[in-house]
C-alpha atoms as a PDB file:
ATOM      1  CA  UNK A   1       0.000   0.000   0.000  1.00  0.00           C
ATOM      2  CA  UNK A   2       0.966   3.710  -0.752  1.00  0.00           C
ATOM      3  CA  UNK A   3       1.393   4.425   3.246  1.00  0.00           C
ATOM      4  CA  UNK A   4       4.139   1.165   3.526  1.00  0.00           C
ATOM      5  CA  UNK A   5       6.089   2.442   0.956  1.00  0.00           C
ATOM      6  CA  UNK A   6       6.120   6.129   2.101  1.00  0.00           C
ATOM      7  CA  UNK A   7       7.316   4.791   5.175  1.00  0.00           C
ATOM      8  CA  UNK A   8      10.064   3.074   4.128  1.00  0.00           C
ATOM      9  CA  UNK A   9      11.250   5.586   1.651  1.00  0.00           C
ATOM     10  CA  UNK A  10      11.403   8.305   4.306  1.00  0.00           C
ATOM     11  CA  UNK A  11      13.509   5.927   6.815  1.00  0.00           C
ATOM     12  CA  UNK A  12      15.437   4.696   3.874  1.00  0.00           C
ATOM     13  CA  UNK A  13      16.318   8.211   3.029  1.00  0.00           C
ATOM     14  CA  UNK A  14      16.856   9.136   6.133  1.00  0.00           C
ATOM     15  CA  UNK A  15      19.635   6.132   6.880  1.00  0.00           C
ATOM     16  CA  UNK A  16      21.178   7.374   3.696  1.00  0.00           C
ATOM     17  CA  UNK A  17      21.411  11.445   4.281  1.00  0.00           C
ATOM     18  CA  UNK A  18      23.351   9.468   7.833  1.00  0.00           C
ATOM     19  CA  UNK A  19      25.686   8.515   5.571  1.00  0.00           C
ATOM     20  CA  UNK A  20      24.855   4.633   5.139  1.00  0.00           C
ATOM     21  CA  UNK A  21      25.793   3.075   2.094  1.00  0.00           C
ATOM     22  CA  UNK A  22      22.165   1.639  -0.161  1.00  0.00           C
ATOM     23  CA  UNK A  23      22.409  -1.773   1.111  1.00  0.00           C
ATOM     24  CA  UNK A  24      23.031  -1.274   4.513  1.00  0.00           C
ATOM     25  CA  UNK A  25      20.506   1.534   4.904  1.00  0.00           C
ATOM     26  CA  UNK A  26      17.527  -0.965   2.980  1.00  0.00           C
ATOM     27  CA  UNK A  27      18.463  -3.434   6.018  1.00  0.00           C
ATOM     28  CA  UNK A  28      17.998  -0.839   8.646  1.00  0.00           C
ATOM     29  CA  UNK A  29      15.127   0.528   7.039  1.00  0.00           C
ATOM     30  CA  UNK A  30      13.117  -3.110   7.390  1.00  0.00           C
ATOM     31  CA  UNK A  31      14.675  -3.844  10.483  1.00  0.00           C
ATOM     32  CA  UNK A  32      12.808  -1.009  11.917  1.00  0.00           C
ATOM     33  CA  UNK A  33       9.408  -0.780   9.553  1.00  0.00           C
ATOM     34  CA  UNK A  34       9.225  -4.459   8.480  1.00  0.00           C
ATOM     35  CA  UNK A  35       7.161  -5.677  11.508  1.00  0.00           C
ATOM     36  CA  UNK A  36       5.016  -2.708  11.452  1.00  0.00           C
ATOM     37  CA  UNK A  37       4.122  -3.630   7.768  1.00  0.00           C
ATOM     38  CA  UNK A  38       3.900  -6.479   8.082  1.00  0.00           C
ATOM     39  CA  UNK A  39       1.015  -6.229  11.232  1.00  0.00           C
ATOM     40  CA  UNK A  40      -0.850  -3.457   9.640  1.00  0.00           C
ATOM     41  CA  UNK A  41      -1.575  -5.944   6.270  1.00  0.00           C
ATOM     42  CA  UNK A  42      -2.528  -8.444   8.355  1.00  0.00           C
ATOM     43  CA  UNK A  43      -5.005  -5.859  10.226  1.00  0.00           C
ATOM     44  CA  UNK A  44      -6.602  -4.591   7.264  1.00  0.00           C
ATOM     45  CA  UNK A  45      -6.471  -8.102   5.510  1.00  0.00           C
ATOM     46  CA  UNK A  46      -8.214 -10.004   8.494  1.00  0.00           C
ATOM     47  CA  UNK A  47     -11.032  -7.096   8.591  1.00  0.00           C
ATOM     48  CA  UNK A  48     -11.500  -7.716   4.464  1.00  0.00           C
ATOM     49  CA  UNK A  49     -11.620 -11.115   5.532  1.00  0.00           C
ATOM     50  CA  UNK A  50     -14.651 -10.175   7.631  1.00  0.00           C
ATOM     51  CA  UNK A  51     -16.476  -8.349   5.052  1.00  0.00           C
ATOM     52  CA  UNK A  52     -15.838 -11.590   2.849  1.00  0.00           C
ATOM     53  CA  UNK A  53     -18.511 -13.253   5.056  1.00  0.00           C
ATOM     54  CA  UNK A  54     -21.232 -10.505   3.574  1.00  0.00           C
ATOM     55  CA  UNK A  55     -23.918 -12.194   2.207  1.00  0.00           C
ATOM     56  CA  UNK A  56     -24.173  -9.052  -0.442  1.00  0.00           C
ATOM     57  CA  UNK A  57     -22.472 -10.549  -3.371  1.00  0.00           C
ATOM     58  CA  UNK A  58     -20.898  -6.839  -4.272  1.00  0.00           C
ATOM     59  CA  UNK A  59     -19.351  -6.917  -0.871  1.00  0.00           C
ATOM     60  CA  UNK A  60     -17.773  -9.755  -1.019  1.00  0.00           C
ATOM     61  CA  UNK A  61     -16.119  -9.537  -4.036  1.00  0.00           C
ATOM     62  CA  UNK A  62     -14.814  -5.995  -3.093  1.00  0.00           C
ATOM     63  CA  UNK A  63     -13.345  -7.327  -0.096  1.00  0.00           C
ATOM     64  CA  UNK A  64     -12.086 -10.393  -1.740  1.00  0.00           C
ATOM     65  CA  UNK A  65     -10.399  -7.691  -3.931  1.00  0.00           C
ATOM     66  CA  UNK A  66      -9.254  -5.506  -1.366  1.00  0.00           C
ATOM     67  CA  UNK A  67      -7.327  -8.362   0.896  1.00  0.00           C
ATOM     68  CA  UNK A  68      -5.608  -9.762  -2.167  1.00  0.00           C
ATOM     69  CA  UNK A  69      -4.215  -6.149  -2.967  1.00  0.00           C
ATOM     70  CA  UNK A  70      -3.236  -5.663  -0.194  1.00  0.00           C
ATOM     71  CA  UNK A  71      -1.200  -8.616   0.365  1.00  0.00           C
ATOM     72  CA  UNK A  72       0.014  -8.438  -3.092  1.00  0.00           C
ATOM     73  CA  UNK A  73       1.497  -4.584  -2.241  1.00  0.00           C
ATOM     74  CA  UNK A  74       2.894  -6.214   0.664  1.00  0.00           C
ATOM     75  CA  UNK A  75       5.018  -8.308  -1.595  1.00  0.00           C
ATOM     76  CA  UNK A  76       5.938  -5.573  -4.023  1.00  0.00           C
ATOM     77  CA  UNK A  77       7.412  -3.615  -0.971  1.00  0.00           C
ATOM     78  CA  UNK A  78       9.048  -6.047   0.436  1.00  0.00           C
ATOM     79  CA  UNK A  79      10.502  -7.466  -2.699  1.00  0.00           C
ATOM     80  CA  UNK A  80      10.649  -5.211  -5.318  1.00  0.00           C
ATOM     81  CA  UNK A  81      11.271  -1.897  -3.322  1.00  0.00           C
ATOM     82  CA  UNK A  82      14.469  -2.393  -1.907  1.00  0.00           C
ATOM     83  CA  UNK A  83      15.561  -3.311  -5.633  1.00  0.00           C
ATOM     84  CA  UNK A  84      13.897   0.337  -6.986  1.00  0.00           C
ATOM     85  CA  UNK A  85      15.313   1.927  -3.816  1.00  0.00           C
ATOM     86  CA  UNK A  86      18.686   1.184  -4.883  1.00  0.00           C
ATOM     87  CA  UNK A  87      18.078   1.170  -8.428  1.00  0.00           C
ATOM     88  CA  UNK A  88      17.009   4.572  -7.928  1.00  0.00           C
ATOM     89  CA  UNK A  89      19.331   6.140  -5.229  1.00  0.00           C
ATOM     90  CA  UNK A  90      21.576   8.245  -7.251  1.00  0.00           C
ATOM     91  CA  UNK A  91      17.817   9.819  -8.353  1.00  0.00           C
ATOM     92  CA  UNK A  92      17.191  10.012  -5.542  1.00  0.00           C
ATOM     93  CA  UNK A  93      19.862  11.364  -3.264  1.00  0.00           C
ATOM     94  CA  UNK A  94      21.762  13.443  -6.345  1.00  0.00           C
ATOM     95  CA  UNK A  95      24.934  14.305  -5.155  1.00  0.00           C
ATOM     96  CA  UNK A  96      24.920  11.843  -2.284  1.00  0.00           C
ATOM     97  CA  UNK A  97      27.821   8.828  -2.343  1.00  0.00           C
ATOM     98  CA  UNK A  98      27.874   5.646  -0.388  1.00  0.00           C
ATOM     99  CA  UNK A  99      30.941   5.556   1.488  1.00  0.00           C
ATOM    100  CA  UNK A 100      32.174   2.337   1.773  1.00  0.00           C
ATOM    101  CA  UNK A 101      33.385   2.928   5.381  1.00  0.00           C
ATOM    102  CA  UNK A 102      29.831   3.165   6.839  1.00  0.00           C
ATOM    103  CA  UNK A 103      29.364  -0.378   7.921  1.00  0.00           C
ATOM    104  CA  UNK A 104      27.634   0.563  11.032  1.00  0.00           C
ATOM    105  CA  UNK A 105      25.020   2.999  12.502  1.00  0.00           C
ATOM    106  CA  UNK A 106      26.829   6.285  12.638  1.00  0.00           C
ATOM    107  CA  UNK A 107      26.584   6.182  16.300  1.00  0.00           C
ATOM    108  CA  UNK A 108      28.914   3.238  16.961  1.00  0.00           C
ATOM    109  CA  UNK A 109      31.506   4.785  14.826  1.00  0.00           C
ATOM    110  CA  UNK A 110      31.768   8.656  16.746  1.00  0.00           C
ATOM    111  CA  UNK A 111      33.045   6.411  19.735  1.00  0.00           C
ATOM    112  CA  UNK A 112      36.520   7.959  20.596  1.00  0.00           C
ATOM    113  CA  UNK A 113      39.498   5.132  19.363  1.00  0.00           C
ATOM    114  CA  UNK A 114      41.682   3.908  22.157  1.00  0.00           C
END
């Protein structure tokens, strides 16, 4: 759905203006949205499911509809996003480079070396 893939595209971005090279940020990114997602399809997919029981045949093909989109855009941001995401990063970030140093959250690497 439109409101998963905002959300990962604004953390994703976010991880990347920290610095994080395009792999390494799409792993964050799901690491912190993915079970959010992932609960919120099966939210609205269990409450099409309950429509599904309508005995008004227009109702339950619209919800039969409904859950199956939604699962399916489940899928396509969870498989085919990260792919566009880095497909598209120099698009998106212009000017931006990965640096190949940023294996970690930019936290653990401002600790002071001994």
């Amino acid at each position: 759905m439109v409101d998963d893939s905002i959300h990962i595209l604004k953390r994703y971005l976010g991880f990347r203006k920290t610095g994080l090279a395009p792999a390494l940020a799409i792993e964050r990114t799901f690491e912190q949205v993915g079970a959010a997602l992932m609960l919120t399809t099966l939210v609205l997919t269990l409450g099409m499911g309950i429509l599904m029981l309508s005995i008004f045949g227009p109702n339950q093909t619209t919800a039969i509809l409904m859950a199956s989109i939604i699962a399916v855009a489940l899928l396509y941001d969870l498989i085919m996003l990260p792919h566009l995401l880095q497909l598209l990063d120099r698009w998106l970030l212009p000017g931006t480079r990965a640096n190949a140093a940023h294996t970690s959250a930019p936290a653990a690497q401002s600790s002071p070396s001994q």
